[in-house]
PDB file of N, CA and C in Angstrom:
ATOM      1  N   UNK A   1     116.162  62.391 129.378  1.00  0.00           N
ATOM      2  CA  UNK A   1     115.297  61.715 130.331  1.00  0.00           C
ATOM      3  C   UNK A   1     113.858  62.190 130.127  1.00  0.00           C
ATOM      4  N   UNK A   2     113.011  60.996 129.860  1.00  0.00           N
ATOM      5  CA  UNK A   2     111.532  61.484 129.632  1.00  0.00           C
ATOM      6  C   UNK A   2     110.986  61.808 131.338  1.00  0.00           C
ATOM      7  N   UNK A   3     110.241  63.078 131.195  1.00  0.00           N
ATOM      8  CA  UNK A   3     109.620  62.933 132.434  1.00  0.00           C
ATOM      9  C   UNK A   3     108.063  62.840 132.289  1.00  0.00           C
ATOM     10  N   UNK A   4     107.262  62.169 133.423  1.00  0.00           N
ATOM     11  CA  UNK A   4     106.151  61.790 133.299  1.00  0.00           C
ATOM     12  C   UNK A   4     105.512  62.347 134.663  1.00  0.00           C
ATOM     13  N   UNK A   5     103.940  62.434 134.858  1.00  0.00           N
ATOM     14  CA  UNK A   5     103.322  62.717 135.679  1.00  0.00           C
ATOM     15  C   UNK A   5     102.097  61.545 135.631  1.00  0.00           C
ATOM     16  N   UNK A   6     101.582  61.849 137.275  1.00  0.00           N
ATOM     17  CA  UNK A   6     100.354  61.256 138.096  1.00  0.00           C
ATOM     18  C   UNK A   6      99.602  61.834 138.187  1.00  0.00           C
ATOM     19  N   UNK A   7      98.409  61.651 138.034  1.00  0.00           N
ATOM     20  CA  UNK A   7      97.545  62.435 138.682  1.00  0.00           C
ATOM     21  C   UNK A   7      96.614  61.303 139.591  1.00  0.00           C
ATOM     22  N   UNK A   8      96.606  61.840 140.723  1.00  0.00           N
ATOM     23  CA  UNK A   8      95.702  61.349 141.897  1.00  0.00           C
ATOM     24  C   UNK A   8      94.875  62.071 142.417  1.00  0.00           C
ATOM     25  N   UNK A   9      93.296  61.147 142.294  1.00  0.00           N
ATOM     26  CA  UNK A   9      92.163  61.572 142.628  1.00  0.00           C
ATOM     27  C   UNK A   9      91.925  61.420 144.059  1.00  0.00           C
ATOM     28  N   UNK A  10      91.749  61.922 145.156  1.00  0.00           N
ATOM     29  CA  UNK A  10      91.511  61.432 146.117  1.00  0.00           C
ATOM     30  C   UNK A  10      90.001  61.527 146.830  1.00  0.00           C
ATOM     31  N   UNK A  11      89.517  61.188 147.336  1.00  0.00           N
ATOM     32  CA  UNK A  11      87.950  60.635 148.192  1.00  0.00           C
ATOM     33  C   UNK A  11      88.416  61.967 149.240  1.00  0.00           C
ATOM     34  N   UNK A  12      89.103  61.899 149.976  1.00  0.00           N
ATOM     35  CA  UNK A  12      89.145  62.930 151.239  1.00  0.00           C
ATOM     36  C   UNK A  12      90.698  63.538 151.420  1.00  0.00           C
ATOM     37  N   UNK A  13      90.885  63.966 151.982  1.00  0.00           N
ATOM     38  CA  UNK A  13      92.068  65.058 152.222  1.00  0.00           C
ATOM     39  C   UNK A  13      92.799  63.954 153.075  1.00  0.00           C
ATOM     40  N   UNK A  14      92.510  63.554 153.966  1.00  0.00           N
ATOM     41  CA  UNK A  14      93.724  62.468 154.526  1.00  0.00           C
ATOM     42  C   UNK A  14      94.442  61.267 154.025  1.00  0.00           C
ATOM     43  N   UNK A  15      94.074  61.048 153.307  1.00  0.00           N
ATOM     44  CA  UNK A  15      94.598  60.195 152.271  1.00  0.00           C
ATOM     45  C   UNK A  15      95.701  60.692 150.771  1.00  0.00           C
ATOM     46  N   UNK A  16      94.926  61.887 150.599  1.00  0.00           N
ATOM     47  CA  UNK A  16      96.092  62.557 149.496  1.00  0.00           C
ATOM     48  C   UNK A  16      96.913  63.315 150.495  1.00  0.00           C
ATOM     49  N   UNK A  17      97.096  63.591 151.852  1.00  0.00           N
ATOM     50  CA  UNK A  17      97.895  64.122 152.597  1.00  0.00           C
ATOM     51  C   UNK A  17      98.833  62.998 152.603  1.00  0.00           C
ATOM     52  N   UNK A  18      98.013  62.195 152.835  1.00  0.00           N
ATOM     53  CA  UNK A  18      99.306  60.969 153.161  1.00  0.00           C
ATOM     54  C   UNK A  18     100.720  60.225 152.173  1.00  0.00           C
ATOM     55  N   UNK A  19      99.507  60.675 150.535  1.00  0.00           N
ATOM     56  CA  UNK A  19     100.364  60.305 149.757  1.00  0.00           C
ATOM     57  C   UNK A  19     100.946  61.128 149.184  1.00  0.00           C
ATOM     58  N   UNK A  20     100.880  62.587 149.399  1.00  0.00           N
ATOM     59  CA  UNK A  20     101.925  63.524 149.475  1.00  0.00           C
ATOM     60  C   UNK A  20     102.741  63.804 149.928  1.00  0.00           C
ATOM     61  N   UNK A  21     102.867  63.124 151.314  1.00  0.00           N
ATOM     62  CA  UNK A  21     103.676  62.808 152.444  1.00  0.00           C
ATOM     63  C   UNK A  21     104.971  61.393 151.882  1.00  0.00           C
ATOM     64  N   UNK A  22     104.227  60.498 151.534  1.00  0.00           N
ATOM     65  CA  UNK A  22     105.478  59.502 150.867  1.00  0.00           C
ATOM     66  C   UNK A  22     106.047  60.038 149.646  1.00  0.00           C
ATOM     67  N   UNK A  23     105.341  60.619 148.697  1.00  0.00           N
ATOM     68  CA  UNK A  23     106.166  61.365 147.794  1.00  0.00           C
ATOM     69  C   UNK A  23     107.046  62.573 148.368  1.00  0.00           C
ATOM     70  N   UNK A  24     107.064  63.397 149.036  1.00  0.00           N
ATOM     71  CA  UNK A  24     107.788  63.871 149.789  1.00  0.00           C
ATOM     72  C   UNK A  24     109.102  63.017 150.107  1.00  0.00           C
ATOM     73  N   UNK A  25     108.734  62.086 150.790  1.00  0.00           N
ATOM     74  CA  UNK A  25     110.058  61.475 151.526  1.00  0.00           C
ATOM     75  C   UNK A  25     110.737  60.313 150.115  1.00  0.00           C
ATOM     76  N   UNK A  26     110.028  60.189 149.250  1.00  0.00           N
ATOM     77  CA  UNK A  26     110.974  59.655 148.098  1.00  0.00           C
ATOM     78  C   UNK A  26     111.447  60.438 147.448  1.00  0.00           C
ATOM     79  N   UNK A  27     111.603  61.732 148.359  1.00  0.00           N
ATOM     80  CA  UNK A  27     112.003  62.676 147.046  1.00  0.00           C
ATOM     81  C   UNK A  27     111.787  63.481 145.864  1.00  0.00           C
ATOM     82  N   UNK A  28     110.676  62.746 145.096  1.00  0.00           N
ATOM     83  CA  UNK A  28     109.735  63.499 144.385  1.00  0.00           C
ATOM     84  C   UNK A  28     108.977  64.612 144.857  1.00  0.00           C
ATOM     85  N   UNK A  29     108.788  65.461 143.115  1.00  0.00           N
ATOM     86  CA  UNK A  29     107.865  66.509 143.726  1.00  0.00           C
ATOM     87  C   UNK A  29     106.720  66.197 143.274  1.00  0.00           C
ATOM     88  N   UNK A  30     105.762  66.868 144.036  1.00  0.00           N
ATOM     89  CA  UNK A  30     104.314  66.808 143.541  1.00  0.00           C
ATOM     90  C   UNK A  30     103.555  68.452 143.718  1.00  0.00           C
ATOM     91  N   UNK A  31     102.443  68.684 142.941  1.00  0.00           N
ATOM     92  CA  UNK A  31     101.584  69.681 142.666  1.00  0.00           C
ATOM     93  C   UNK A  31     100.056  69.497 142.975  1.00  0.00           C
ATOM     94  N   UNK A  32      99.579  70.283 143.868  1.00  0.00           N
ATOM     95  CA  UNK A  32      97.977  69.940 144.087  1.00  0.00           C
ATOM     96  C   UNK A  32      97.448  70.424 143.293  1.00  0.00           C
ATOM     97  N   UNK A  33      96.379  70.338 142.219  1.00  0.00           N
ATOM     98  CA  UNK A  33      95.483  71.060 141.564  1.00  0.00           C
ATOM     99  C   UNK A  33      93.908  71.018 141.861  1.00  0.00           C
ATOM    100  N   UNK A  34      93.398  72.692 142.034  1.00  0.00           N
ATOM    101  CA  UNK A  34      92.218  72.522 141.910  1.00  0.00           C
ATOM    102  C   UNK A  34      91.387  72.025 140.749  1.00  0.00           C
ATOM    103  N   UNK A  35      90.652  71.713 141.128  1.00  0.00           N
ATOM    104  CA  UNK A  35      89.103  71.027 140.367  1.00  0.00           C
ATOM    105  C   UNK A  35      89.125  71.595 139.062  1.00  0.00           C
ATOM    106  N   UNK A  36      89.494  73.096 139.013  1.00  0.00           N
ATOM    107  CA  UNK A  36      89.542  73.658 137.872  1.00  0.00           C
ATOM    108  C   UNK A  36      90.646  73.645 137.405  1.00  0.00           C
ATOM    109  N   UNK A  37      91.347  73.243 137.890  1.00  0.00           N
ATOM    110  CA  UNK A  37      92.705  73.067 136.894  1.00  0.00           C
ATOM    111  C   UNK A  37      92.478  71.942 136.536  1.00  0.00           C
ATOM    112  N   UNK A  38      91.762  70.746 137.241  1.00  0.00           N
ATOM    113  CA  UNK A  38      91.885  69.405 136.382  1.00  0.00           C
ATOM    114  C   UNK A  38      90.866  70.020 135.291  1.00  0.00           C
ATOM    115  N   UNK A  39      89.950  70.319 135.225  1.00  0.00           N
ATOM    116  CA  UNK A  39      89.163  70.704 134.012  1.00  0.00           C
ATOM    117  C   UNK A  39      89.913  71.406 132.800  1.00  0.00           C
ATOM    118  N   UNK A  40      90.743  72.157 133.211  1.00  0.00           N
ATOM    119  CA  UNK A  40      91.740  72.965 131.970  1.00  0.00           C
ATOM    120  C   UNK A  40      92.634  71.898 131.395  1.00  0.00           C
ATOM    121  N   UNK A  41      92.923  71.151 132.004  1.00  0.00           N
ATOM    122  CA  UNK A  41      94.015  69.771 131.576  1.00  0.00           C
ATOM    123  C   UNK A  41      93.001  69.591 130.538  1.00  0.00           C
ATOM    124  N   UNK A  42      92.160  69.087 130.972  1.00  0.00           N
ATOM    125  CA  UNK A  42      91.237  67.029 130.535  1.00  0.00           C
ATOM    126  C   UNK A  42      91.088  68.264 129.088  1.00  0.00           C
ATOM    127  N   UNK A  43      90.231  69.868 128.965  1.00  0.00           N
ATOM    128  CA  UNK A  43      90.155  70.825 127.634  1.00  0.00           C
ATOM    129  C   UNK A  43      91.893  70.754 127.009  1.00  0.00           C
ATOM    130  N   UNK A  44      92.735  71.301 127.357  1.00  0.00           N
ATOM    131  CA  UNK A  44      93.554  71.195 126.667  1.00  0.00           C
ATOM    132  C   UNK A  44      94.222  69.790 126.069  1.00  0.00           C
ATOM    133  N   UNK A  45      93.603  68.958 126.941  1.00  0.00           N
ATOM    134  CA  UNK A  45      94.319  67.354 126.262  1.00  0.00           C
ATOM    135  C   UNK A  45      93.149  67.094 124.906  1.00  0.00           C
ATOM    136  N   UNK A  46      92.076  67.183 125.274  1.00  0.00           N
ATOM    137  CA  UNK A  46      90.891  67.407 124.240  1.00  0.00           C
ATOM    138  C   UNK A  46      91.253  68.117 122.819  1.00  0.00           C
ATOM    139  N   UNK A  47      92.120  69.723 123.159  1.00  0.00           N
ATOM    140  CA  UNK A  47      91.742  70.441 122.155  1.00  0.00           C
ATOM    141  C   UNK A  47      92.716  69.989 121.389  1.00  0.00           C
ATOM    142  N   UNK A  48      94.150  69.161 121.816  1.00  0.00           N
ATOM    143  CA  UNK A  48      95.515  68.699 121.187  1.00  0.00           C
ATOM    144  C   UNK A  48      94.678  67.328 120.103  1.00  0.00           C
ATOM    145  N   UNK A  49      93.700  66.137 120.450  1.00  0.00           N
ATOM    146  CA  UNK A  49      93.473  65.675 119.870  1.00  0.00           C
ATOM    147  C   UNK A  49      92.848  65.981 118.913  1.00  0.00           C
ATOM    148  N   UNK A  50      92.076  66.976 118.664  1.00  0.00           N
ATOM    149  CA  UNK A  50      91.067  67.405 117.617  1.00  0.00           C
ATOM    150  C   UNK A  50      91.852  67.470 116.152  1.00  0.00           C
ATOM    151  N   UNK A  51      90.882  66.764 115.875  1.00  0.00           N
ATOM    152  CA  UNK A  51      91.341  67.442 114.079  1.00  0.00           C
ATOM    153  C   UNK A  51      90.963  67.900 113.198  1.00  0.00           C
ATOM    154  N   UNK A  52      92.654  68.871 113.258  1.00  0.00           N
ATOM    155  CA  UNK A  52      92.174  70.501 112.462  1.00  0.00           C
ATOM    156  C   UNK A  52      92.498  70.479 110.873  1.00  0.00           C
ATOM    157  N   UNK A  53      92.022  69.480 110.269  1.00  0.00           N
ATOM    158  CA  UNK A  53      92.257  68.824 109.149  1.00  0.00           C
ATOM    159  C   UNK A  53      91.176  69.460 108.354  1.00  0.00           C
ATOM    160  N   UNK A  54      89.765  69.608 108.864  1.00  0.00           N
ATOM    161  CA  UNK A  54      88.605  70.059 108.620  1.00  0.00           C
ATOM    162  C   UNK A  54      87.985  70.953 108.680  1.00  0.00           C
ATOM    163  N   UNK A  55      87.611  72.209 107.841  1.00  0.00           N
ATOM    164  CA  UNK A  55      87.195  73.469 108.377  1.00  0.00           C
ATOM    165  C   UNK A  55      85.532  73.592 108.304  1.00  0.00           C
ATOM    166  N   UNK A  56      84.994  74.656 109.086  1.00  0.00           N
ATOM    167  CA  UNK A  56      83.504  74.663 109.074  1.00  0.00           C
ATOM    168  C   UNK A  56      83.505  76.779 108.528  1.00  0.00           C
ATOM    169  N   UNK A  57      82.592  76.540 108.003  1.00  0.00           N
ATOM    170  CA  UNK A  57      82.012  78.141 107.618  1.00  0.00           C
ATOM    171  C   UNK A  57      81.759  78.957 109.159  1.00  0.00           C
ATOM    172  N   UNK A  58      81.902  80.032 108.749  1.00  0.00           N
ATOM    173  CA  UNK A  58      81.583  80.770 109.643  1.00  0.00           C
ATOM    174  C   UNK A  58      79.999  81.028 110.203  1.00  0.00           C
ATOM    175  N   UNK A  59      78.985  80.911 109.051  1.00  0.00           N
ATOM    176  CA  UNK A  59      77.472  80.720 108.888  1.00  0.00           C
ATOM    177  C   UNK A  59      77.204  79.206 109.699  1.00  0.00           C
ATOM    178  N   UNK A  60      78.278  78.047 109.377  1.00  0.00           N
ATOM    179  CA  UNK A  60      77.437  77.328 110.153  1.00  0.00           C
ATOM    180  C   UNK A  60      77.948  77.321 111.949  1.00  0.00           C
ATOM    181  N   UNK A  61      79.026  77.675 112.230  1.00  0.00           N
ATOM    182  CA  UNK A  61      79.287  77.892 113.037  1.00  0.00           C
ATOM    183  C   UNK A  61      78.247  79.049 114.603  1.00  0.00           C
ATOM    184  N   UNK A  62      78.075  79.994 113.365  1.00  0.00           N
ATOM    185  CA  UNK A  62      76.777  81.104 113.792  1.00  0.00           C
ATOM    186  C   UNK A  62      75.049  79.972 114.326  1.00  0.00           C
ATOM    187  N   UNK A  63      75.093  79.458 112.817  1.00  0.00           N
ATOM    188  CA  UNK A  63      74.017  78.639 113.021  1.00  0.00           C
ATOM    189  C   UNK A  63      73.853  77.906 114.365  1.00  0.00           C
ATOM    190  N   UNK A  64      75.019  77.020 114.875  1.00  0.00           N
ATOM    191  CA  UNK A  64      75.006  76.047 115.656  1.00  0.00           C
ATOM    192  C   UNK A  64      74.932  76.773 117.221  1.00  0.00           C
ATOM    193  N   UNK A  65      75.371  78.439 117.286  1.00  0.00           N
ATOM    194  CA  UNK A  65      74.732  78.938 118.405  1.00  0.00           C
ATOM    195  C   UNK A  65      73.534  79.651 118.558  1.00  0.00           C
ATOM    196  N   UNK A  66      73.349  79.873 117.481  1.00  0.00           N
ATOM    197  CA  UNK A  66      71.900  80.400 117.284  1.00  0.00           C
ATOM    198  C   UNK A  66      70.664  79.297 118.182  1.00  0.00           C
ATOM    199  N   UNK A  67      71.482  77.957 117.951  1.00  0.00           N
ATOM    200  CA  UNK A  67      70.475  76.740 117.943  1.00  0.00           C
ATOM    201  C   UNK A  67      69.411  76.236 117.146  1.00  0.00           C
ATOM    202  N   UNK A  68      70.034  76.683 115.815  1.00  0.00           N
ATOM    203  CA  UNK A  68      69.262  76.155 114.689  1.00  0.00           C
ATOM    204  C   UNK A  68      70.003  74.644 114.366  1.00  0.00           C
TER     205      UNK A  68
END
């Protein structure tokens, strides 16, 4: 069985109360995440697409914080 997730943004707290509340009573579970956890998602979904097909030097890497 594949399992899948939602993520819901909500405007105000009474409204994702509410729809935590019907997921509740269907049985499902659900997980609140802070702000910073959605940020660690959206980076780790980011860092899975990248491709590591391509390597960079270590000099230019240096370079690019230097801000050259």
């Amino acid at each position: 069985m594949t399992m899948e997730a939602l993520i819901i943004k909500s405007k105000n707290r009474s409204d994702l109360e509410l729809i935590k509340e019907l997921v509740k009573k269907m049985g499902l579970e659900s997980k609140s995440l802070s702000e910073e956890d959605v940020e660690d998602l959206g980076l780790t979904i980011l860092m899975k697409q990248t491709d590591r097909s391509k390597t960079v030097t270590r000099e230019t890497v240096m370079r690019k914080l230097d801000g050259e």
